[in-house]
Protein backbone atom coordinates (compact mmCIF):
# COMPACT_ATOMS: atom_id res chain seq x y z
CA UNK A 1 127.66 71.26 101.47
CA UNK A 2 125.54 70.33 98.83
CA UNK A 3 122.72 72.30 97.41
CA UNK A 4 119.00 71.22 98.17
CA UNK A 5 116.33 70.46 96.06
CA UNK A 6 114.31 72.95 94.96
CA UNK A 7 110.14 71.77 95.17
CA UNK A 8 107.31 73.95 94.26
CA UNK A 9 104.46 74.59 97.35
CA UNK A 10 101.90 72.89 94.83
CA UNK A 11 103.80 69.72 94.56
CA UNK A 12 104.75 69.61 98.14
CA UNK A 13 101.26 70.32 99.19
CA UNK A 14 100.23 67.27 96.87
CA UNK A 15 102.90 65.17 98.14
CA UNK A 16 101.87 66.03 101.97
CA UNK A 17 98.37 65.52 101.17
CA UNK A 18 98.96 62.14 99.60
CA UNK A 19 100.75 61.19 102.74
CA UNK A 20 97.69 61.84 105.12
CA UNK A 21 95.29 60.31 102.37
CA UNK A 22 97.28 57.25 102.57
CA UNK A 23 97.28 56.95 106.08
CA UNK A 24 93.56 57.01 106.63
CA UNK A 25 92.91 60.75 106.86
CA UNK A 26 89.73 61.61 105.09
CA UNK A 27 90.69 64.23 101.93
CA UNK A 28 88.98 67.41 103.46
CA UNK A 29 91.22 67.26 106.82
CA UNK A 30 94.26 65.63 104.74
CA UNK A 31 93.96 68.86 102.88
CA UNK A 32 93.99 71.19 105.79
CA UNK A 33 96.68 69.55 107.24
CA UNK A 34 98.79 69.06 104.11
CA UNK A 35 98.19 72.91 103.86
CA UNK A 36 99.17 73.92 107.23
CA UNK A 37 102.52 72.36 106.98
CA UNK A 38 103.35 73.04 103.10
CA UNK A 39 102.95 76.79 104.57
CA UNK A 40 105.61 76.41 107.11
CA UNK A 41 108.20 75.10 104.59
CA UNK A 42 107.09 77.67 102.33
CA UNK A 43 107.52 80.35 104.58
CA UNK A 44 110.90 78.99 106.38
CA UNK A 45 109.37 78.04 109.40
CA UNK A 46 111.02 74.48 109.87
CA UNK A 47 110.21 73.62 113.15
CA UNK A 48 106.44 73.62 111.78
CA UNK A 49 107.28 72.37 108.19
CA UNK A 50 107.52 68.72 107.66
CA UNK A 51 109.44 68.09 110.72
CA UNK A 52 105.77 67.74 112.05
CA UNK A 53 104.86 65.24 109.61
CA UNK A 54 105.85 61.95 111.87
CA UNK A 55 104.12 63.50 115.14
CA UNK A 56 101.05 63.10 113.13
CA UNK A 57 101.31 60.06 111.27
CA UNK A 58 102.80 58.94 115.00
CA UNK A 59 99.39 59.71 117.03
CA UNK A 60 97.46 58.19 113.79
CA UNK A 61 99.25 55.45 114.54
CA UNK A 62 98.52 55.20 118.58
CA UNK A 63 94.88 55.62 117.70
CA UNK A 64 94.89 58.82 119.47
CA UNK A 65 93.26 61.27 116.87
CA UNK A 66 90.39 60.54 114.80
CA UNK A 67 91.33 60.16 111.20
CA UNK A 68 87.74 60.32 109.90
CA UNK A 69 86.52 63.25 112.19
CA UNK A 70 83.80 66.02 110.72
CA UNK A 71 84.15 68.68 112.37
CA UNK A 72 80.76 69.83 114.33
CA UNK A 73 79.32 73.16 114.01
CA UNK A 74 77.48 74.54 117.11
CA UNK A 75 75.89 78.11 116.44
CA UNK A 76 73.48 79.62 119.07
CA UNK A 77 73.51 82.77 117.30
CA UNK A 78 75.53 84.64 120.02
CA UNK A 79 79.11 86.05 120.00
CA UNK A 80 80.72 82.55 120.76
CA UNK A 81 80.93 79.81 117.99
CA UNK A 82 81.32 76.48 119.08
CA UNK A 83 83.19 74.12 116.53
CA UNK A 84 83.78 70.22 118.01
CA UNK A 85 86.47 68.61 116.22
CA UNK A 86 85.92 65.32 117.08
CA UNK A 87 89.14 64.40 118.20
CA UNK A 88 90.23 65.07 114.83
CA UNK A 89 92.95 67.85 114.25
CA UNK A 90 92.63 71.87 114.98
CA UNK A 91 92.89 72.77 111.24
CA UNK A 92 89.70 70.94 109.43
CA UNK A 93 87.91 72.51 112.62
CA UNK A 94 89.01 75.94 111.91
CA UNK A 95 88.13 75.83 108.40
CA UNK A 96 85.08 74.57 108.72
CA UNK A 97 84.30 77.94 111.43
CA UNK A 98 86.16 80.20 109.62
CA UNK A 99 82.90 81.80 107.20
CA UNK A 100 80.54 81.75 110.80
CA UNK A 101 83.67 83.46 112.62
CA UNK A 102 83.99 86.06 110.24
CA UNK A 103 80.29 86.86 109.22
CA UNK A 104 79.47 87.02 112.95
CA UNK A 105 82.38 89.32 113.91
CA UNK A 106 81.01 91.63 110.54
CA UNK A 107 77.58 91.72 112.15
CA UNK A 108 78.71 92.02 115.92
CA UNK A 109 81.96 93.60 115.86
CA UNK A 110 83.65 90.68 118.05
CA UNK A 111 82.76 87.44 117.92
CA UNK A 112 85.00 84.29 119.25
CA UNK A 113 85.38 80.18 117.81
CA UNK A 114 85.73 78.06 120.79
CA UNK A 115 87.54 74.74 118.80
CA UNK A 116 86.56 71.69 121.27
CA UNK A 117 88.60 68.31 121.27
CA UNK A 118 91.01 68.93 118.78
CA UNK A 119 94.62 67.48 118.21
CA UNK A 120 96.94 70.68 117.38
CA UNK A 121 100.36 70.46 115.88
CA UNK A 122 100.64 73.70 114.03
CA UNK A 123 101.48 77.41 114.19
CA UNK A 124 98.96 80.01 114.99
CA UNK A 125 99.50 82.14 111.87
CA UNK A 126 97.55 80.49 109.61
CA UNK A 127 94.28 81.30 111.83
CA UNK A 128 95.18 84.76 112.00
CA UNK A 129 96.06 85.38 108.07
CA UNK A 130 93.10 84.06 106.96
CA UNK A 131 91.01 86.10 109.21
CA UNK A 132 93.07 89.20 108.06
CA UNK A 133 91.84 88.25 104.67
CA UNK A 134 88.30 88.73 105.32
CA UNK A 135 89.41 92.18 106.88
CA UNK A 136 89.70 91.26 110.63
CA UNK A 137 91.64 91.55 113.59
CA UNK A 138 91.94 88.15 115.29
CA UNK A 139 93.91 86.62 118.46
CA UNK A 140 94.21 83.15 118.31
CA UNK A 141 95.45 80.81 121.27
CA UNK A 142 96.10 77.62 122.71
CA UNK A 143 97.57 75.26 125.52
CA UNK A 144 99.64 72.45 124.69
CA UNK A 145 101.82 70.13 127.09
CA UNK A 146 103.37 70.83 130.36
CA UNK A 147 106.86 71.51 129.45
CA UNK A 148 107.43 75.13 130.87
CA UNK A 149 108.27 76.38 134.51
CA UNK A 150 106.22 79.05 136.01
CA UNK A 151 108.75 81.73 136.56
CA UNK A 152 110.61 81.09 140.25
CA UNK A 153 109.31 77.48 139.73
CA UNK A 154 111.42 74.29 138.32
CA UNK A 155 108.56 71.71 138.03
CA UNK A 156 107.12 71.96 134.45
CA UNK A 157 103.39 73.18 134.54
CA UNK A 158 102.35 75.35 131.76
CA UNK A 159 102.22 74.72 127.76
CA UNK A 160 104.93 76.09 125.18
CA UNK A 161 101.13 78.34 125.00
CA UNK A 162 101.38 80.18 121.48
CA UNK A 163 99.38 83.56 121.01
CA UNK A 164 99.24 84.71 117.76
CA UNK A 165 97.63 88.68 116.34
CA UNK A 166 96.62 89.59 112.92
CA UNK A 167 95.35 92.61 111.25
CA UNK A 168 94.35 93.56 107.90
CA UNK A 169 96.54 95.78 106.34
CA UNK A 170 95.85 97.22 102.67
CA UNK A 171 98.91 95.61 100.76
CA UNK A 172 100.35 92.37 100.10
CA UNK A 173 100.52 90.99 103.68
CA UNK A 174 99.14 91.62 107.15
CA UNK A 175 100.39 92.94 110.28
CA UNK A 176 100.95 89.19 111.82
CA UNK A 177 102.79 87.40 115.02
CA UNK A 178 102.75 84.64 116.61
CA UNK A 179 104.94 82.63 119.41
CA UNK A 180 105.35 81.00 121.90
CA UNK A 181 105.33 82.53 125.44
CA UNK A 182 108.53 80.01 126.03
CA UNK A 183 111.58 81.72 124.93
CA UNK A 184 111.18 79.12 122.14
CA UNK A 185 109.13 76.74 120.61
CA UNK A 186 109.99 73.14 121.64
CA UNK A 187 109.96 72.47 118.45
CA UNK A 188 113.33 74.51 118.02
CA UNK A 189 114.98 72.33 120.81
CA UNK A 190 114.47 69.27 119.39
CA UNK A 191 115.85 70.41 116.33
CA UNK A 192 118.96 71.38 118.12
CA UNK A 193 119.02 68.05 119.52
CA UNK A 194 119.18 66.45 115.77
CA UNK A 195 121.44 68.44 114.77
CA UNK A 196 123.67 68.15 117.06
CA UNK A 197 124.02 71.69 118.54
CA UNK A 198 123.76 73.35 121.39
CA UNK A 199 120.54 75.60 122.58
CA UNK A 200 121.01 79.33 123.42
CA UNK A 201 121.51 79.97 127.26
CA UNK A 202 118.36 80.86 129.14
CA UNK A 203 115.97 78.46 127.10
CA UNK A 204 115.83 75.84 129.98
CA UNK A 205 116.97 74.55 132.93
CA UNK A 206 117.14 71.10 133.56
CA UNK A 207 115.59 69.00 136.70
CA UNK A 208 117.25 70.58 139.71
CA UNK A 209 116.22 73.73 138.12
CA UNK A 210 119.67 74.87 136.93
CA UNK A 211 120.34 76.15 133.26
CA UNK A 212 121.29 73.99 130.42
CA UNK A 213 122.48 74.19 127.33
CA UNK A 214 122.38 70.57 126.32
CA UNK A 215 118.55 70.01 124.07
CA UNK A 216 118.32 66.50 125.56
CA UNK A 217 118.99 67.70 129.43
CA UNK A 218 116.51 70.55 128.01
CA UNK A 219 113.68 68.49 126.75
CA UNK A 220 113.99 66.11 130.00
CA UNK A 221 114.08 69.36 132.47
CA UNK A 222 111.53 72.37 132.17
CA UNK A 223 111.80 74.99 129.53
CA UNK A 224 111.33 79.02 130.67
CA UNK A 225 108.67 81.49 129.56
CA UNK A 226 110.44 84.73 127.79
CA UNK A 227 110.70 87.96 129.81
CA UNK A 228 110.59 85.91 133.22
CA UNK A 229 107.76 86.79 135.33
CA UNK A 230 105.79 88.91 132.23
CA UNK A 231 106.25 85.73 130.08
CA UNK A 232 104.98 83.33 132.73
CA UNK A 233 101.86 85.55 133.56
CA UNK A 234 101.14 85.82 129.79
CA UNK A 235 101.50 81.99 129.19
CA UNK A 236 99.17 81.55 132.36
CA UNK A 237 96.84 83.86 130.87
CA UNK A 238 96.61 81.25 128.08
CA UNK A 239 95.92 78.30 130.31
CA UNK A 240 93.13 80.36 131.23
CA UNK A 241 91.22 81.92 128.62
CA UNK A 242 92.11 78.57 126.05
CA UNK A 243 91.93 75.88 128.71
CA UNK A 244 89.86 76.34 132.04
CA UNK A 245 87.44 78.95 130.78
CA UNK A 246 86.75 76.50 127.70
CA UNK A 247 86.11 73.50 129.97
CA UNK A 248 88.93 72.05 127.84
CA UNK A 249 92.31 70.69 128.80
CA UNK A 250 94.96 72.46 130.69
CA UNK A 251 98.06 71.51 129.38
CA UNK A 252 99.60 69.69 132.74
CA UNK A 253 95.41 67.52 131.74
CA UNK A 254 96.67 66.90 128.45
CA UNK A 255 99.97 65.67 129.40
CA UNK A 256 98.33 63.35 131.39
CA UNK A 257 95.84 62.47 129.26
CA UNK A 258 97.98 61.45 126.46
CA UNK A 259 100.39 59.50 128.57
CA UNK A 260 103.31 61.17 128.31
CA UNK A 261 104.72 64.02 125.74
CA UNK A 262 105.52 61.34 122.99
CA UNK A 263 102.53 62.09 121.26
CA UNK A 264 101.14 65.30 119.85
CA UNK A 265 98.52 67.02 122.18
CA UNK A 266 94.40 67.07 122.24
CA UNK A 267 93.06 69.94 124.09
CA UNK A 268 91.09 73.01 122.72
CA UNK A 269 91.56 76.48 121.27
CA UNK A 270 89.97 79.72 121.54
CA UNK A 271 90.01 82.50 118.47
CA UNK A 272 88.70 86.10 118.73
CA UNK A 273 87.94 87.83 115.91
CA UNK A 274 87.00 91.13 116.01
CA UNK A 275 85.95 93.55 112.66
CA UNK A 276 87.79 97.37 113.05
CA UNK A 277 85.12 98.90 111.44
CA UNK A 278 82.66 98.40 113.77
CA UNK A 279 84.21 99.51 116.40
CA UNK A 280 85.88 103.01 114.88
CA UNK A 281 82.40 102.94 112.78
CA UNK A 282 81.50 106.40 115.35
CA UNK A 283 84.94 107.79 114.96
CA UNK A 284 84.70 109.17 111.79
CA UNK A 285 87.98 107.59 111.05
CA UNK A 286 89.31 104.52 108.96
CA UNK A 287 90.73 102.32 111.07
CA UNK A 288 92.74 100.46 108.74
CA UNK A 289 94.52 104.00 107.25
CA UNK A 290 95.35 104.84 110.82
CA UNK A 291 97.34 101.87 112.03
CA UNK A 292 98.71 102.01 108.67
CA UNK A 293 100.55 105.25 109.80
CA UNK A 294 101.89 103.12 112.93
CA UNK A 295 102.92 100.62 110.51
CA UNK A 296 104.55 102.37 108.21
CA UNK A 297 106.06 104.97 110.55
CA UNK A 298 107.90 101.76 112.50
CA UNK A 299 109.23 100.73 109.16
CA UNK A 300 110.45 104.36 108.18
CA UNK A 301 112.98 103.85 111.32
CA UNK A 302 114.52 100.68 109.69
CA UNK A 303 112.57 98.00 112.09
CA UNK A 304 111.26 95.34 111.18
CA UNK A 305 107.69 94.00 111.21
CA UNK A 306 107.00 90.83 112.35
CA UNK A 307 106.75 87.96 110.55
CA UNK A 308 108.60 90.79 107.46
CA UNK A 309 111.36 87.47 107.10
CA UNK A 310 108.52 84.87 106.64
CA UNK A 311 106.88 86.93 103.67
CA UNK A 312 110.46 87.14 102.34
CA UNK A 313 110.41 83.71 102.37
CA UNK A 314 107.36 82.93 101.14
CA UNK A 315 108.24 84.85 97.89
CA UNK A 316 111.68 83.56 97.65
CA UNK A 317 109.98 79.65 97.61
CA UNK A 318 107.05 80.66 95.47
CA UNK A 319 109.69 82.20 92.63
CA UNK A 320 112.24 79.56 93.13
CA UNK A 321 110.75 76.56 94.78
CA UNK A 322 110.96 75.43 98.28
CA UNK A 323 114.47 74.00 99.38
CA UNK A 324 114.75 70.72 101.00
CA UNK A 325 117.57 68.38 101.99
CA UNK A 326 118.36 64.75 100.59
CA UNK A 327 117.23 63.75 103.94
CA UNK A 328 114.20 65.62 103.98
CA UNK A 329 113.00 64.66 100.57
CA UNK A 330 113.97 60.52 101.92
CA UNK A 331 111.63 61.10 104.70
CA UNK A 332 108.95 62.41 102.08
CA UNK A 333 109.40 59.01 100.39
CA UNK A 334 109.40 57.11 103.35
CA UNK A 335 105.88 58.57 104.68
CA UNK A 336 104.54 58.42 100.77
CA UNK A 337 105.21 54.66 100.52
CA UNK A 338 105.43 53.23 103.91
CA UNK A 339 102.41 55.45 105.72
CA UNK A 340 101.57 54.54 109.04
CA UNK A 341 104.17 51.62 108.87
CA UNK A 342 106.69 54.14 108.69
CA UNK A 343 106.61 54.72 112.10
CA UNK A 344 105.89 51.44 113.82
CA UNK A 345 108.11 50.88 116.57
C-alpha cells in the first residue's frame, strides 16, 4: 500500500477555502466552511473531512444554497437568539451568533441560538468546542433527511439527527461528543459503499424491513436508530426541539423539499448554551473542579473519554501533517481547477 501524503491543516484549510472562493462562495462563509471540514481531516473524522466537499460544491451547483448569504442577526434581548442564514450554510451562521450566544448565556445562565434556513453538512463538534472555549456547556442539534426507521417501523421518517455536548474542562481539550442517534452516520455507509465493503450488521434494513449488510441495499432501505426504542425516542426528541418547535423543517419536509436525498439538506438548528457558574454560583462550589473529579475518576479506570481518539488525532496531524491518499489529493485538484464544473452531470 503506498504511503499518503502528508499536508499541513494550514495548507489544507487554504486549499479548501480556495475551492469555495472559486466557486462563488463569498470569503467569510468560504472560510467557515473551509474550516469546518479542514477540522474533520485534521481530527480523523473522514466521513466529515473532504468527502463532504462535492455535496457542497453539488447543491452550489443546483442553485440550492445561497453562495452570497449574510447571515442575519435577530436579538430581542431574551434567552433565545435568532440567527437567519439565508439559505446559506449552518457554519457562517453560527459564527456570526457565537459572541451573542455566549455573552447572553454569561449574563443569563442559559441562553439558546435558534439558526433559521440554513444548509448543514457538518459535525456538531465544532459548535460545542468553541462554546467550551468561552467556558460553557452547550448542546447543539439538528434534523437532517428522512433516512432512519422509527424503531418497530420500516418506512424511513426521522433524520440521521446528531446531538452533540460540550463542557469546559481546565486542560488542553473539553469534555466533547457528538453522533448521530442512527447507529451511524450515513456518511459512514456511503463510504462503505466506495470502498467496497460491507456495513456492520444492525445498521439497516433494507425496504421490506429486513437487515442488510450490503451499503447500496442500505442507503436505498431505512437505516436504524442505536439502542432501538431509546435511540428512536432520542432522535424524535430532535425532530422536535430542532425542527417543529423552531417552525423549521422536519427532516421527512426537507427531504421533500429538496427533491430527493441527492443534495445536502436546508432545515434549521437549535444550540443551548448554558454558563456553570451561574448556576452552582449559590453552591459554594466550582463547578468546573467538580466534574473534573468525574472526569478524571472515569479515566483512572482505563476508559476512555469521548472524542480522547480525535484529540489524538488532531495532535498526530498538527506534528506530522494530515495524511491523504493520491486519490484524495486528485479530487483536491479537480475541485481547485474545475470548481463548480467539476461536478456537472
Amino acid at each position: 500500500m503506498a504511503e499518503p501524503h502528508r499536508i499541513s491543516h494550514d495548507d489544507l484549510l487554504t486549499r479548501i477555502e480556495t475551492i469555495f472562493t472559486r466557486a462563488g462562495v463569498r470569503a467569510d462563509s468560504a472560510k467557515a466552511v473551509a474550516r469546518v471540514i479542514a477540522a474533520g481531516e485534521r481530527d480523523n473524522c473522514k466521513s466529515h473531512g473532504i468527502y463532504r466537499i462535492e455535496g457542497c460544491l453539488r447543491v452550489l451547483a443546483a442553485g440550492k444554497v445561497e453562495p452570497d448569504a449574510v447571515p442575519e442577526l435577530h436579538d430581542s434581548g431574551t434567552a433565545v437568539i435568532e440567527v437567519d442564514a439565508r439559505g446559506g450554510f449552518a457554519n457562517p451562521a453560527f459564527y456570526a451568533a457565537r459572541q451573542a450566544l455566549a455573552d447572553r448565556a454569561r449574563k443569563t445562565g442559559i441562553a439558546a441560538l435558534v439558526i433559521r434556513d440554513c444548509l448543514h453538512f457538518s459535525a456538531l463538534w465544532h459548535d460545542v468546542e468553541a462554546l467550551a472555549e468561552d467556558g460553557l456547556a452547550s448542546l447543539s442539534m439538528c434534523p437532517s433527511y428522512a433516512f432512519v426507521a422509527p424503531a418497530g417501523g420500516k418506512e424511513p421518517l426521522l433524520g440521521t439527527n446528531p446531538i452533540a455536548f460540550g463542557w469546559p474542562r481546565p486542560g488542553a481539550h473539553p469534555y466533547v461528543f457528538d453522533f448521530a442517534t442512527s447507529v451511524a452516520a450515513r456518511g459512514e455507509i456511503e463510504l462503505h459503499r466506495r470502498a467496497g465493503k460491507p456495513i456492520p450488521e444492525g445498521w439497516a434494513v433494507d425496504r421490506d424491513g429486513q437487515p442488510t449488510t450490503d451499503p447500496e441495499v442500505a442507503l436505498n432501505g431505512a437505516m436504524l436508530t442505536f439502542g432501538g426504542h431509546k435511540g428512536s425516542a432520542i432522535s424524535t426528541m430532535v425532530e422536535l426541539l430542532a425542527g417543529a418547535m423552531l417552525g423549521e423543517f422536519m427532516s421527512k419536509e426537507a427531504l421533500d423539499f429538496m427533491g430527493g436525498a441527492s443534495l445536502l439538506p436546508r432545515h434549521g438548528a437549535l444550540i443551548l448554551a448554558l454558563d456553570p457558574h451561574v448556576f452552582a454560583a449559590r453552591s459554594g462550589r466550582d463547578p468546573i473542579a467538580e466534574g473534573e473529579k468525574l472526569l478524571t475518576a472515569i479515566g483512572a479506570q482505563g476508559a476512555r473519554l469521548p472524542s480522547e481518539r480525535r484529540f489524538a488525532a488532531r495532535e498526530r496531524a498538527l506534528r506530522d501533517g494530515i495524511p491523504l491518499t493520491d486519490a484524495e489529493l486528485a479530487q483536491l485538484d479537480r475541485f481547485e481547477a474545475m470548481g463548480l464544473a467539476a461536478v456537472a452531470e
